[in-house]
C-alpha atoms as a PDB file:
ATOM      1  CA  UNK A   1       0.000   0.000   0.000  1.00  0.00           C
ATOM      2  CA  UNK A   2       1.062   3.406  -0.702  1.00  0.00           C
ATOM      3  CA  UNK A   3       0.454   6.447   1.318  1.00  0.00           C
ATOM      4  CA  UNK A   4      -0.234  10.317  -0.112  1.00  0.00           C
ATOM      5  CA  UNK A   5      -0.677  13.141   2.333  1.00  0.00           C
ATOM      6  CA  UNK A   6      -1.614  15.973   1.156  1.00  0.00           C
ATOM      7  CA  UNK A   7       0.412  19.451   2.123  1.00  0.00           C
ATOM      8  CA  UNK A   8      -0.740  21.493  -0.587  1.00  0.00           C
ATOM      9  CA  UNK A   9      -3.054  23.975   0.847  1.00  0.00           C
ATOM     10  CA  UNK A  10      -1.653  28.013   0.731  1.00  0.00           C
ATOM     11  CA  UNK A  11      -3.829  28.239   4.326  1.00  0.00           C
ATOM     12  CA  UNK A  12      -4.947  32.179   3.741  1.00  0.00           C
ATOM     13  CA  UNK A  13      -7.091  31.850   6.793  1.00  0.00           C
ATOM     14  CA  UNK A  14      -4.259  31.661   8.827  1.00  0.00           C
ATOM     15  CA  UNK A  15      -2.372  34.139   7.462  1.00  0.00           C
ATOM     16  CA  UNK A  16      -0.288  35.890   8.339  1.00  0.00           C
ATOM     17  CA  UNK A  17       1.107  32.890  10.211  1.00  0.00           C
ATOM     18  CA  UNK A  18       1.123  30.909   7.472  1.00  0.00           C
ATOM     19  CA  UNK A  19       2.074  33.373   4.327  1.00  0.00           C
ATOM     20  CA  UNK A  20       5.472  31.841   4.461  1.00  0.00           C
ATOM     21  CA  UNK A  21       5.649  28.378   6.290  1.00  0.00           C
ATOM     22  CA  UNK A  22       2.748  25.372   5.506  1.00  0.00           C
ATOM     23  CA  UNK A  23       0.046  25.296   8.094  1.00  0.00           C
ATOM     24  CA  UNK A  24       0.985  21.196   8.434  1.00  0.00           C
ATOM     25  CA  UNK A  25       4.065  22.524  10.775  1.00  0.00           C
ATOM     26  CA  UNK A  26       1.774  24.614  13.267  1.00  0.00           C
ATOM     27  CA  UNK A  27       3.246  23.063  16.442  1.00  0.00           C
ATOM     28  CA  UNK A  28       0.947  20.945  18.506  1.00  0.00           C
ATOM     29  CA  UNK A  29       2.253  20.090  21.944  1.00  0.00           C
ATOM     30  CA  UNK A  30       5.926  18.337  20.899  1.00  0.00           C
ATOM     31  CA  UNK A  31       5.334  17.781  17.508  1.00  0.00           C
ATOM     32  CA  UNK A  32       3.677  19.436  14.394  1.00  0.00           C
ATOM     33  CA  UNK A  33       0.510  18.500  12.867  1.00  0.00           C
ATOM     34  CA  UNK A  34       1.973  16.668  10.100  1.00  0.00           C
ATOM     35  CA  UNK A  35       4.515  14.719  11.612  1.00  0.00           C
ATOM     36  CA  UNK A  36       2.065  12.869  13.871  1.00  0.00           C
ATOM     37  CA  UNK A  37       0.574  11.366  10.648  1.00  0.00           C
ATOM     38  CA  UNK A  38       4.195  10.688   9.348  1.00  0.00           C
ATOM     39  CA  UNK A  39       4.672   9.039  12.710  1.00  0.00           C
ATOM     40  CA  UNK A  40       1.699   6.399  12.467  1.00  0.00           C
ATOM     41  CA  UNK A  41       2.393   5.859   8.555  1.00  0.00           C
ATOM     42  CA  UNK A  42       5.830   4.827   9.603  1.00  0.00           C
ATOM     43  CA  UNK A  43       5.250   2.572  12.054  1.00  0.00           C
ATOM     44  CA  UNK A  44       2.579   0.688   9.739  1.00  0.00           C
ATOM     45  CA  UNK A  45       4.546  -1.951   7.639  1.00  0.00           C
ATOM     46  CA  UNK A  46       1.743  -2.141   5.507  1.00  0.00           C
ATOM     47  CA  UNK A  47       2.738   1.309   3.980  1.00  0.00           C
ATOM     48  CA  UNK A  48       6.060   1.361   2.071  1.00  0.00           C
ATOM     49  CA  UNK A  49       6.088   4.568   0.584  1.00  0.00           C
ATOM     50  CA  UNK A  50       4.147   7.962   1.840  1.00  0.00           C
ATOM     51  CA  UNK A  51       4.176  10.476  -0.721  1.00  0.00           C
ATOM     52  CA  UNK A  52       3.712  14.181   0.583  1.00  0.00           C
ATOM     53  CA  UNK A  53       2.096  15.931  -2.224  1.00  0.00           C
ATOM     54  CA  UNK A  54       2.949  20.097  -1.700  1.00  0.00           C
ATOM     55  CA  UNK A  55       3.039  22.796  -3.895  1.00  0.00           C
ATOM     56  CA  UNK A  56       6.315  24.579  -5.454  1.00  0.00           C
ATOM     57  CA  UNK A  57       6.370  27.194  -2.959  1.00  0.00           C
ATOM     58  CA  UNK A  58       6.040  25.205   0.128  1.00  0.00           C
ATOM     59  CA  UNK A  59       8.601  22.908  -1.514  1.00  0.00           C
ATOM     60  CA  UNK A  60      11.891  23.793  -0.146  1.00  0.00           C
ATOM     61  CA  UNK A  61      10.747  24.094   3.830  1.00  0.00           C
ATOM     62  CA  UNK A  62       9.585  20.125   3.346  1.00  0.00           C
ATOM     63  CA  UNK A  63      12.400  19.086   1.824  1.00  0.00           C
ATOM     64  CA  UNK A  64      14.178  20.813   4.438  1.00  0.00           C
ATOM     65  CA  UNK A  65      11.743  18.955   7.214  1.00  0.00           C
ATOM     66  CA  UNK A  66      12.247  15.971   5.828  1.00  0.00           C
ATOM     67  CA  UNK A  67      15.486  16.142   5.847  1.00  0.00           C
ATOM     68  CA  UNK A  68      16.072  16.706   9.427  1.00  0.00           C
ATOM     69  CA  UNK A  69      13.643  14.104  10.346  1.00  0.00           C
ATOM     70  CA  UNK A  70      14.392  10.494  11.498  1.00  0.00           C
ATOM     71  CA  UNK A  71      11.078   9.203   9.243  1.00  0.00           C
ATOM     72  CA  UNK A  72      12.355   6.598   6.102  1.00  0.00           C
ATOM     73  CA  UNK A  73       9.428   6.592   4.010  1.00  0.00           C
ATOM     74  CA  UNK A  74       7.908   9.836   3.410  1.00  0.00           C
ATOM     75  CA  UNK A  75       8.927  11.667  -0.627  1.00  0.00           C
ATOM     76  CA  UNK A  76       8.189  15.116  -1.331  1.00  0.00           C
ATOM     77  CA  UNK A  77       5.920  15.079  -4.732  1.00  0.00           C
ATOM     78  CA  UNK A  78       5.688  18.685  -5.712  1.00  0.00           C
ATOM     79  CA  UNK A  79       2.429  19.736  -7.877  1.00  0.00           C
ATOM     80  CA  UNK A  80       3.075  22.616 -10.236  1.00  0.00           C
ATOM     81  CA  UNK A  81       1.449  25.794  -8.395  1.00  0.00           C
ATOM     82  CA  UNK A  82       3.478  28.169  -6.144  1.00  0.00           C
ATOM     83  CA  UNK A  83      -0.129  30.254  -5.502  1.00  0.00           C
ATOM     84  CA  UNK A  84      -3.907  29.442  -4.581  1.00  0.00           C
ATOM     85  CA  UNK A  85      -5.416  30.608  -8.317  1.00  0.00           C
ATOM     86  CA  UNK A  86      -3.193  28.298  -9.615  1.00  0.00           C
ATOM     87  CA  UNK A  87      -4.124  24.783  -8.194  1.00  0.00           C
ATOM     88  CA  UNK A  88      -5.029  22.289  -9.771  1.00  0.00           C
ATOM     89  CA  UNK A  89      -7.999  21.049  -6.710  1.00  0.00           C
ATOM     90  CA  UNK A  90      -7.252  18.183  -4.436  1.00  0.00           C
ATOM     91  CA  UNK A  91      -8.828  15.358  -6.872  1.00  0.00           C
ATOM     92  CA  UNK A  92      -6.794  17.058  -9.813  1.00  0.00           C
ATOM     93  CA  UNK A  93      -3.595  17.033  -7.693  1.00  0.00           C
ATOM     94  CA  UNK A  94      -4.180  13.531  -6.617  1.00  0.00           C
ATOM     95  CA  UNK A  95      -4.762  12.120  -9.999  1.00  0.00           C
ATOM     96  CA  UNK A  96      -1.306  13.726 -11.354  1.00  0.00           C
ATOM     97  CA  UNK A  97       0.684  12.180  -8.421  1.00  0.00           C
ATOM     98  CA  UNK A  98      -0.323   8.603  -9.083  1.00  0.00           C
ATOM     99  CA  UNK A  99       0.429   9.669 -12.649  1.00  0.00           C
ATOM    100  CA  UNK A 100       3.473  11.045 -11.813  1.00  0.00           C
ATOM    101  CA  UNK A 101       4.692   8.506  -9.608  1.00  0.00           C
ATOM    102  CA  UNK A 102       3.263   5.383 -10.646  1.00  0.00           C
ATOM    103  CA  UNK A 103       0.792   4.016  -8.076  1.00  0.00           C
ATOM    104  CA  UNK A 104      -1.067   1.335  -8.813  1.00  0.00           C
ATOM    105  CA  UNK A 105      -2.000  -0.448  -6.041  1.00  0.00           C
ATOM    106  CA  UNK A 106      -4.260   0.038  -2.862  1.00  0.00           C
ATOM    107  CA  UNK A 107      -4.080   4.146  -2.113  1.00  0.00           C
ATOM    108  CA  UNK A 108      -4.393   5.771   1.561  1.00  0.00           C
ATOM    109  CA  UNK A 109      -4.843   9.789   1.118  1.00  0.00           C
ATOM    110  CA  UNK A 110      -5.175  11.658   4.441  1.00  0.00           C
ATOM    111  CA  UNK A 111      -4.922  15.589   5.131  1.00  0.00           C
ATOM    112  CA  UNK A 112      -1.795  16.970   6.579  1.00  0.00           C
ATOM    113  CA  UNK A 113      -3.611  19.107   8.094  1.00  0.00           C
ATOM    114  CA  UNK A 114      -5.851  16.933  10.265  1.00  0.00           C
ATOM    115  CA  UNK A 115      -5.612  16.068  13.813  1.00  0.00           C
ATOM    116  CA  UNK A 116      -7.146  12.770  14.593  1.00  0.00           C
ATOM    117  CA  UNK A 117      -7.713  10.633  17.814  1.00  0.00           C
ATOM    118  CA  UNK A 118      -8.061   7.536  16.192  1.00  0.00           C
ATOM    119  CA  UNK A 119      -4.994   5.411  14.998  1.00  0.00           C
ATOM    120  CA  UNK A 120      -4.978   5.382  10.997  1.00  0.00           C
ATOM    121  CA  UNK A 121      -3.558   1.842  11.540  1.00  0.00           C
ATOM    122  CA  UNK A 122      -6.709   0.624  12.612  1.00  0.00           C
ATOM    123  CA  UNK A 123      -8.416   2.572   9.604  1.00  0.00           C
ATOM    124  CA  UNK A 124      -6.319   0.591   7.624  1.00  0.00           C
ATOM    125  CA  UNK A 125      -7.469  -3.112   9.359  1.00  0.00           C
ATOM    126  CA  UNK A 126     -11.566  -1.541   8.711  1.00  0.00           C
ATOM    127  CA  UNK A 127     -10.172  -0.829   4.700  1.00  0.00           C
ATOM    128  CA  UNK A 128      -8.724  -3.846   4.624  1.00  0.00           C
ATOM    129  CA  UNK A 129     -11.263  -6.534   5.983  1.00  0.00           C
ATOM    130  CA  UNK A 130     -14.094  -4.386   3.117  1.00  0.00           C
ATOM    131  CA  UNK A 131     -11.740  -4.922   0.575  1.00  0.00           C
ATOM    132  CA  UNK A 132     -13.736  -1.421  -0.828  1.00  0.00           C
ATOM    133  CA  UNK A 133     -13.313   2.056  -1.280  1.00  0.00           C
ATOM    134  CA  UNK A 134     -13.895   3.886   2.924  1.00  0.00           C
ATOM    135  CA  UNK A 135     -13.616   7.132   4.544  1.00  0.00           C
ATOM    136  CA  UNK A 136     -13.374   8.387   8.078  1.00  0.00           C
ATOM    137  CA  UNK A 137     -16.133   9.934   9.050  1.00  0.00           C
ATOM    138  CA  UNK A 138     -16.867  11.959  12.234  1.00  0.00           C
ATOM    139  CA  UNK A 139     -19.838  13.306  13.849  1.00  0.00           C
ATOM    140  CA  UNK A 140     -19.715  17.143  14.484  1.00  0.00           C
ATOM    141  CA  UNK A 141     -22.379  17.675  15.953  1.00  0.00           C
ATOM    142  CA  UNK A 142     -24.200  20.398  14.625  1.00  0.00           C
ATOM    143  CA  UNK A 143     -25.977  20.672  10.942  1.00  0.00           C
ATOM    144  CA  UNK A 144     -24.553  24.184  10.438  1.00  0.00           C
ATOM    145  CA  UNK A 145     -21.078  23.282  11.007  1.00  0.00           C
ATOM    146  CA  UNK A 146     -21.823  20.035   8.315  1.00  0.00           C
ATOM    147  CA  UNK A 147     -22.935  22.699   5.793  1.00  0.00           C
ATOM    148  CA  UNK A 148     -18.826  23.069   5.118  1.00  0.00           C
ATOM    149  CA  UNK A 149     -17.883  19.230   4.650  1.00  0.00           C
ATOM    150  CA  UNK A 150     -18.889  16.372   2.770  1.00  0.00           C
ATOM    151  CA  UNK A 151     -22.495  14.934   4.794  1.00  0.00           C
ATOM    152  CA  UNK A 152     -22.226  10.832   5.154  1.00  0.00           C
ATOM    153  CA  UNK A 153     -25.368   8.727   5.234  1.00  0.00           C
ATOM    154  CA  UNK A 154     -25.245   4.974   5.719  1.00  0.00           C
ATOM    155  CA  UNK A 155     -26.910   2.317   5.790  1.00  0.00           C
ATOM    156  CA  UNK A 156     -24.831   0.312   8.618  1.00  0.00           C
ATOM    157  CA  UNK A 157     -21.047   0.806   7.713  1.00  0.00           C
ATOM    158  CA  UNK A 158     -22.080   1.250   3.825  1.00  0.00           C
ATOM    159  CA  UNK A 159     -22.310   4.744   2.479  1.00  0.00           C
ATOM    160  CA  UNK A 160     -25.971   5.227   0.483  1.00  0.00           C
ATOM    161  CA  UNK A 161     -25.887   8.842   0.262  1.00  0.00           C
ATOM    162  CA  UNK A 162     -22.610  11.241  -0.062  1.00  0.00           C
ATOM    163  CA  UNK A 163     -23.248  15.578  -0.366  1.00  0.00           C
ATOM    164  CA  UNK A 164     -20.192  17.608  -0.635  1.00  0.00           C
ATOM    165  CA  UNK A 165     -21.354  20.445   1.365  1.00  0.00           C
ATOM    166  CA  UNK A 166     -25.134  20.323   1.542  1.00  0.00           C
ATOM    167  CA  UNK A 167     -27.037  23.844   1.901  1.00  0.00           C
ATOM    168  CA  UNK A 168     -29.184  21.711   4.060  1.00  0.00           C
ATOM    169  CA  UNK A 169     -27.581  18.971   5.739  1.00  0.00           C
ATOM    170  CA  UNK A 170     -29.906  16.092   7.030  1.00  0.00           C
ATOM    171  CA  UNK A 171     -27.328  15.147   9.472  1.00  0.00           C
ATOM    172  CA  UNK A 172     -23.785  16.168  11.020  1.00  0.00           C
ATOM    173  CA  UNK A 173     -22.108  13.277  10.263  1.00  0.00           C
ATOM    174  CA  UNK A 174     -19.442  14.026   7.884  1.00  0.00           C
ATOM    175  CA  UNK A 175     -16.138  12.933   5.840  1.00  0.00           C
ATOM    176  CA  UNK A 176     -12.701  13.825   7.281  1.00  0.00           C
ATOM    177  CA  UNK A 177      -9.912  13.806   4.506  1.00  0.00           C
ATOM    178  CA  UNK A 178      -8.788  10.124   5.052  1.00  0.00           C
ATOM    179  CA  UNK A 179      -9.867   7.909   2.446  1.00  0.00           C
ATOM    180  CA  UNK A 180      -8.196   4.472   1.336  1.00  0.00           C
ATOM    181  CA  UNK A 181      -8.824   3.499  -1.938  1.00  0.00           C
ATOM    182  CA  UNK A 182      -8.631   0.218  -3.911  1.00  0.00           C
ATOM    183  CA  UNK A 183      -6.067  -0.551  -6.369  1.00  0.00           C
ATOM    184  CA  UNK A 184      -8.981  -0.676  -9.094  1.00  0.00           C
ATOM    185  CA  UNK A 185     -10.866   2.294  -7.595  1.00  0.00           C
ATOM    186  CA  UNK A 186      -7.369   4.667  -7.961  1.00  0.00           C
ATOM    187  CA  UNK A 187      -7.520   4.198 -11.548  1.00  0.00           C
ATOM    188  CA  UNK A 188     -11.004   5.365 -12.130  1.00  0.00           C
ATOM    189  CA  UNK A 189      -9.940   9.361 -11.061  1.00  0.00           C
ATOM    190  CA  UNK A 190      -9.053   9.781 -14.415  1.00  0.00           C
ATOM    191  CA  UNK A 191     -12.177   8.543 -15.489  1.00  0.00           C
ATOM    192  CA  UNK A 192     -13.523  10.942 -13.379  1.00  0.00           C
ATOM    193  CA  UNK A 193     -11.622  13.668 -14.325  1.00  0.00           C
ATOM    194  CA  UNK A 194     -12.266  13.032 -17.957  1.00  0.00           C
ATOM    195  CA  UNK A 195     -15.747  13.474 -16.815  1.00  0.00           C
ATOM    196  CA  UNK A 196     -16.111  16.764 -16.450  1.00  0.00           C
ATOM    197  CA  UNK A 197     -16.684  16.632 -13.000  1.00  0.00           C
ATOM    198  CA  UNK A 198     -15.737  18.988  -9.776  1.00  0.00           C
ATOM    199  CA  UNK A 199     -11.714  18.564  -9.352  1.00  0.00           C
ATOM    200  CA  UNK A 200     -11.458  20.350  -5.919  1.00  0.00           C
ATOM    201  CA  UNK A 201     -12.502  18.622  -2.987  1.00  0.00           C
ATOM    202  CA  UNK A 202     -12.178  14.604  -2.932  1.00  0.00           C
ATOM    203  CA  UNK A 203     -15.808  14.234  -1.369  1.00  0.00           C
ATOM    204  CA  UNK A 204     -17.265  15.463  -4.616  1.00  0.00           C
ATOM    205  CA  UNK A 205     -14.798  12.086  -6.196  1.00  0.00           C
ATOM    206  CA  UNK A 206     -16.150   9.825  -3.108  1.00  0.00           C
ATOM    207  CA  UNK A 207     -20.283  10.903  -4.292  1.00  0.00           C
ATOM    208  CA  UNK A 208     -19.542   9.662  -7.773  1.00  0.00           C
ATOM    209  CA  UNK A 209     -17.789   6.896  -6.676  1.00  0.00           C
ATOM    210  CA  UNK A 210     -20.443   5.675  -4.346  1.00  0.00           C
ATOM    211  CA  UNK A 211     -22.593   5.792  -6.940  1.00  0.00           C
ATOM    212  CA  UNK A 212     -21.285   3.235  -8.713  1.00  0.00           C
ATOM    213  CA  UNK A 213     -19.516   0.649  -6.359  1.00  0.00           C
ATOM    214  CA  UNK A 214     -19.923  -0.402  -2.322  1.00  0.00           C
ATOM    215  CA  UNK A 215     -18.190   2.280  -0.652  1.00  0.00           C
ATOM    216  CA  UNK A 216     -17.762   2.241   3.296  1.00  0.00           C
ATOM    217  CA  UNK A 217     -17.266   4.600   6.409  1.00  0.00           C
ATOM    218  CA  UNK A 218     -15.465   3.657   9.456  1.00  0.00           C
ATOM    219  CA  UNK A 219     -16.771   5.973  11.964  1.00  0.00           C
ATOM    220  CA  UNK A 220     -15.469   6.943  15.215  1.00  0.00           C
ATOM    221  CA  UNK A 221     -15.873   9.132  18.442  1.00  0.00           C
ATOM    222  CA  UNK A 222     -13.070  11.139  20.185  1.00  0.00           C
ATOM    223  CA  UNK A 223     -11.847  14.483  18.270  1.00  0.00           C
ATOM    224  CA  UNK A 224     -11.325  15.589  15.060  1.00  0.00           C
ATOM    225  CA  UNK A 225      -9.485  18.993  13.861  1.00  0.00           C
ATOM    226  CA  UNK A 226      -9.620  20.027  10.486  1.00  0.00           C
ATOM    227  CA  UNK A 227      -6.965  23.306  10.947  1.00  0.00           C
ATOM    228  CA  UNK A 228      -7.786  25.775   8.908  1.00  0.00           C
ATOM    229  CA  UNK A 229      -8.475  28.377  10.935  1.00  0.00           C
ATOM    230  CA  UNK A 230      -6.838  30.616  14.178  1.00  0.00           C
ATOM    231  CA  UNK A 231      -9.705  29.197  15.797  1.00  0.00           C
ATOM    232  CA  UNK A 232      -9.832  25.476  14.866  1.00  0.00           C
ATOM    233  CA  UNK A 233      -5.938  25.887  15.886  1.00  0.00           C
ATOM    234  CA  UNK A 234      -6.271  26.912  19.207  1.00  0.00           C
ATOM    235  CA  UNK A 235      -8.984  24.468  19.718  1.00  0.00           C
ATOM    236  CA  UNK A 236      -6.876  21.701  18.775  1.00  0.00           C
ATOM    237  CA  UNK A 237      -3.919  22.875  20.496  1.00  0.00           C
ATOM    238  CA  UNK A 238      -5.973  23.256  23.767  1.00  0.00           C
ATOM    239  CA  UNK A 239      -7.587  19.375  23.370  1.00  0.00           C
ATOM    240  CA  UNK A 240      -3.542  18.363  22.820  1.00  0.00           C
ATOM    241  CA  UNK A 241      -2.858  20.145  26.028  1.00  0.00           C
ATOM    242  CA  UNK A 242      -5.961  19.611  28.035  1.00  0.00           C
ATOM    243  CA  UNK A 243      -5.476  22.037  30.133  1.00  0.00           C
ATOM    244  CA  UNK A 244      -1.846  22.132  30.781  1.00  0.00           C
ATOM    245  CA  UNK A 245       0.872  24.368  29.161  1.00  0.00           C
ATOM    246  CA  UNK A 246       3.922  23.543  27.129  1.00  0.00           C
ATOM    247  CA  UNK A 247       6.620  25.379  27.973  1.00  0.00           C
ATOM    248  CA  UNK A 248      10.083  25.332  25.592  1.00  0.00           C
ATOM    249  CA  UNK A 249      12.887  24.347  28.651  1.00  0.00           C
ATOM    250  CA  UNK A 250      14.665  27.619  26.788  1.00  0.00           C
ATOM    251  CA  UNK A 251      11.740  30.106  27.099  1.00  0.00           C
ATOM    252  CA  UNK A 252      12.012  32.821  30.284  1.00  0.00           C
ATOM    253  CA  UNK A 253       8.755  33.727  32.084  1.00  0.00           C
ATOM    254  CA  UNK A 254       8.886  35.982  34.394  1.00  0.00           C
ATOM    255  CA  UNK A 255       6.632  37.836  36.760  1.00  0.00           C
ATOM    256  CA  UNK A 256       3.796  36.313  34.542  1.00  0.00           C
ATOM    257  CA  UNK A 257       0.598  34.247  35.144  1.00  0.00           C
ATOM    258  CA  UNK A 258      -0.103  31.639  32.591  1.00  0.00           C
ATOM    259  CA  UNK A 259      -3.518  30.356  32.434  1.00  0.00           C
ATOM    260  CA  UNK A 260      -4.697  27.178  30.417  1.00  0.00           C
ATOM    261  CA  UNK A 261      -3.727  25.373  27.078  1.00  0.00           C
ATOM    262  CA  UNK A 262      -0.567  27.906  26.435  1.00  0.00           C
ATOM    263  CA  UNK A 263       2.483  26.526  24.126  1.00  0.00           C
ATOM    264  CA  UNK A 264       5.414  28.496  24.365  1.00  0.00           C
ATOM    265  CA  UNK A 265       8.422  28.112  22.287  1.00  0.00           C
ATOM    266  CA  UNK A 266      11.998  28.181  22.324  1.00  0.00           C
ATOM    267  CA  UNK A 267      13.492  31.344  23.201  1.00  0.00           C
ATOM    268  CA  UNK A 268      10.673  33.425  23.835  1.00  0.00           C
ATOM    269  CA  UNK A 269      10.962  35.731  27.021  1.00  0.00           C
ATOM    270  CA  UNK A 270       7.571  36.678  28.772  1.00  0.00           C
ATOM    271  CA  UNK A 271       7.582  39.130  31.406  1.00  0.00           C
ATOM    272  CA  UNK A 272       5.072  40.509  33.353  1.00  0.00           C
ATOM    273  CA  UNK A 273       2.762  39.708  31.449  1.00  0.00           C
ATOM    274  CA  UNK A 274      -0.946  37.147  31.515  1.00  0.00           C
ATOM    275  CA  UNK A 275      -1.418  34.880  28.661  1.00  0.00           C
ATOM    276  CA  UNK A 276      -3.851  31.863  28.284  1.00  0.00           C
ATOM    277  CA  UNK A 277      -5.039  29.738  25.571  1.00  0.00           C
ATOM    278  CA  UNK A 278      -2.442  31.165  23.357  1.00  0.00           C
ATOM    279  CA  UNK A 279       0.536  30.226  20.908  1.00  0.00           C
ATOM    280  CA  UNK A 280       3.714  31.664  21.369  1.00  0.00           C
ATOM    281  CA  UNK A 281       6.456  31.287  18.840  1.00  0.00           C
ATOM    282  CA  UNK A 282      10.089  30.815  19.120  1.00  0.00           C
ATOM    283  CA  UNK A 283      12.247  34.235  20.005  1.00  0.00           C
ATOM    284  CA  UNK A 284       8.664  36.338  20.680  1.00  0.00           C
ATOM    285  CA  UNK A 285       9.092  38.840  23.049  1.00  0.00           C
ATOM    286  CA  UNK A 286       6.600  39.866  25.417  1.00  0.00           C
ATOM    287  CA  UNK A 287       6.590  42.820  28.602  1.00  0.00           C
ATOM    288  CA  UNK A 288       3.392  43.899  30.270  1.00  0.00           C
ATOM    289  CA  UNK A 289       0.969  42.521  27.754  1.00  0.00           C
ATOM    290  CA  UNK A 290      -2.520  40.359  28.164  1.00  0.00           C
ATOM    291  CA  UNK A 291      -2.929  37.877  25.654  1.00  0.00           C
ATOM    292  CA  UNK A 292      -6.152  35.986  25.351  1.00  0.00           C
ATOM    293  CA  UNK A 293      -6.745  33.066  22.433  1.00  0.00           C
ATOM    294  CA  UNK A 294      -4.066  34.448  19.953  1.00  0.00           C
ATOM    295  CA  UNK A 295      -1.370  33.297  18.329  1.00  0.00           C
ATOM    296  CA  UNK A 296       2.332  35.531  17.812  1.00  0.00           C
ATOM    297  CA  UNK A 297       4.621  34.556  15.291  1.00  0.00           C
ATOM    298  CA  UNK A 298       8.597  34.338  15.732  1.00  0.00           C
ATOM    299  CA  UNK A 299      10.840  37.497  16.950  1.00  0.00           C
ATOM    300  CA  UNK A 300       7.773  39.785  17.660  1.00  0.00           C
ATOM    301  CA  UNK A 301       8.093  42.205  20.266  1.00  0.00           C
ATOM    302  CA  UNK A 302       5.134  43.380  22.048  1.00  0.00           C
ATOM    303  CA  UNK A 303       5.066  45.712  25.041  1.00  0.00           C
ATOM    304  CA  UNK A 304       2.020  46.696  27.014  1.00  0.00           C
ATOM    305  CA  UNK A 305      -0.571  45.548  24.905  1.00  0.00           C
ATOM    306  CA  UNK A 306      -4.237  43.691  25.460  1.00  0.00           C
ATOM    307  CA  UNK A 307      -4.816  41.499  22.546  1.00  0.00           C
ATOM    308  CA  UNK A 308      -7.653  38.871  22.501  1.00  0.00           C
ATOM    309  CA  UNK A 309      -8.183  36.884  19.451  1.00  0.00           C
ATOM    310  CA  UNK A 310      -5.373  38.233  17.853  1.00  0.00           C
ATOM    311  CA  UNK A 311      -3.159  36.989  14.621  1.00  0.00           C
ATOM    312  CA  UNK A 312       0.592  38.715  14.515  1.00  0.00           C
ATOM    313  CA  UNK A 313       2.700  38.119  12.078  1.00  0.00           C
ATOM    314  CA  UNK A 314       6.339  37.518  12.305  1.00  0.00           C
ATOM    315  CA  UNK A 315       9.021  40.220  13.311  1.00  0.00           C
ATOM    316  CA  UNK A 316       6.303  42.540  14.354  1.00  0.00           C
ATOM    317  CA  UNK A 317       7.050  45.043  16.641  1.00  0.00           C
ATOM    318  CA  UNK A 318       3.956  46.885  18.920  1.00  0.00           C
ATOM    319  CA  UNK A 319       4.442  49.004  21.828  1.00  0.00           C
ATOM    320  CA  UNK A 320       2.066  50.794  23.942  1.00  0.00           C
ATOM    321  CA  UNK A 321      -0.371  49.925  20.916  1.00  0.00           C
ATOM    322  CA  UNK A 322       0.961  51.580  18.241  1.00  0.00           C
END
């Protein structure tokens, strides 16, 4: 079995955090988003290769991860965009890299940017024992909240009825970005494609598919975090933490109060200062400022500030709030 995960997204909701580094390295506790998933792929014999599909301007800082990384398996594939008008969608993308590099056998595809609390080996046993094409799916819990993924309706563990985002959802639960494909079922995307048919998201691939062969959805409880936004982020950083903070052994806090769920990084000083459910990146500097639910980029400087649901950008410099 072969193994794509996809790192192509330009992330503009998260900008400015993420204009120059891919939202799949957001730290998360010790790690980064995406090197969790490289984690469980590599400890899965039944996946020999993982191919991380990116774009060309995201390129160089994966190769660069990669390379200072202890995983084996993982191969940067690099689609032909270096901005978001230029993509070719996620189905498009997908159906070049198996072009590109050859697959033709059984195909996991997973989201670099999820954050999942179920193992994707045991995914793999569910795919495995249907023999079929099968999704995760996840219950969100609310109908407006379904309105932005792909809705799931089964019929036991068999999928009757797939909507990439309905305007009216008849229930919440919905498809997360992993899917495991068949050997046979890989080579109908350019069937697909050829179609005419909606190259962006993979759920609108996964509706026509289950339209014309048993498709299946292993479902499970726990959490789910598609991070896209500040928001989704935080939340996902604060489930990671549950409650506790991560402090870098290098950071210096001092004279401060530190509430829940705050990740500080190396480097950064923090003095006098109150800060809680926030993320603080490497060589930040902060003096006699209240931070609520934000996120500061590397070697900012802030001084006597009171930011709350904030976004600032790298080598920013505020004082007294100007």
């Amino acid at each position: 079995m072969k193994a794509v995960v996809l790192a192509g997204g330009y992330a503009t909701r998260l900008w400015p955090i993420t204009k120059n580094r891919p939202k799949m390295f957001l730290p998360v506790g010790d790690s980064t988003v995406i090197d969790q998933i490289f984690a469980e792929l590599e400890d899965d014999d039944r996946v020999d290769e993982v191919f991380v599909s990116t774009n060309e301007k995201f390129a160089p800082e994966f190769e660069a991860h990669l390379a200072d990384s202890d995983f084996e398996k993982p191969k940067l594939s690099v689609e032909d965009t270096s901005a978001e008008d230029e993509k070719f969608g996620v189905v498009g993308a997908l159906a070049q890299l198996v072009d590109r590099e050859g697959v033709d056998e059984d195909l996991l595809v997973i989201a670099g940017d999820n954050l999942i609390s179920f193992d994707v080996s045991d995914f793999i046993d569910f795919f495995e024992a249907k023999d079929a094409p099968t999704l995760a799916a996840y219950d969100v819990g609310s109908k407006q909240l379904a309105k932005s993924y792909g809705l799931v309706e089964l019929d036991g563990e068999r999928i009757v009825d797939f909507q990439e985002k309905p305007d009216d959802p008849n229930s919440t639960l919905v498809s997360i970005a992993c899917y495991a494909f068949t050997a046979d079922t890989v080579g109908l995307l350019d069937e697909y494609l050829a179609g005419d048919n909606n190259p962006d998201e993979p759920g609108w691939f996964v509706q026509w598919l289950q339209n014309r062969e048993t498709t299946y959805a292993y479902t499970f409880e726990g959490a789910w975090f598609d991070i896209g936004t500040p928001e989704s982020y935080l939340d996902a950083v604060a489930w990671y933490l549950d409650g506790e903070n991560y402090i870098h052994e290098s950071a210096t806090i001092e004279g401060s109060t530190l509430g829940d769920n705050v990740h500080v990084m190396a480097d950064a000083t923090i003095v006098d200062s109150t800060i809680e459910g926030s993320v603080i990146f490497p060589d930040a500097t902060i003096k006699e400022t209240e931070i609520h639910d934000s996120i500061i980029d590397e070697q900012t400087h802030l001084d006597n500030l009171d930011l709350s649901g904030a976004l600032i950008g790298a080598h920013t410099r505020i004082t007294n709030g100007y």
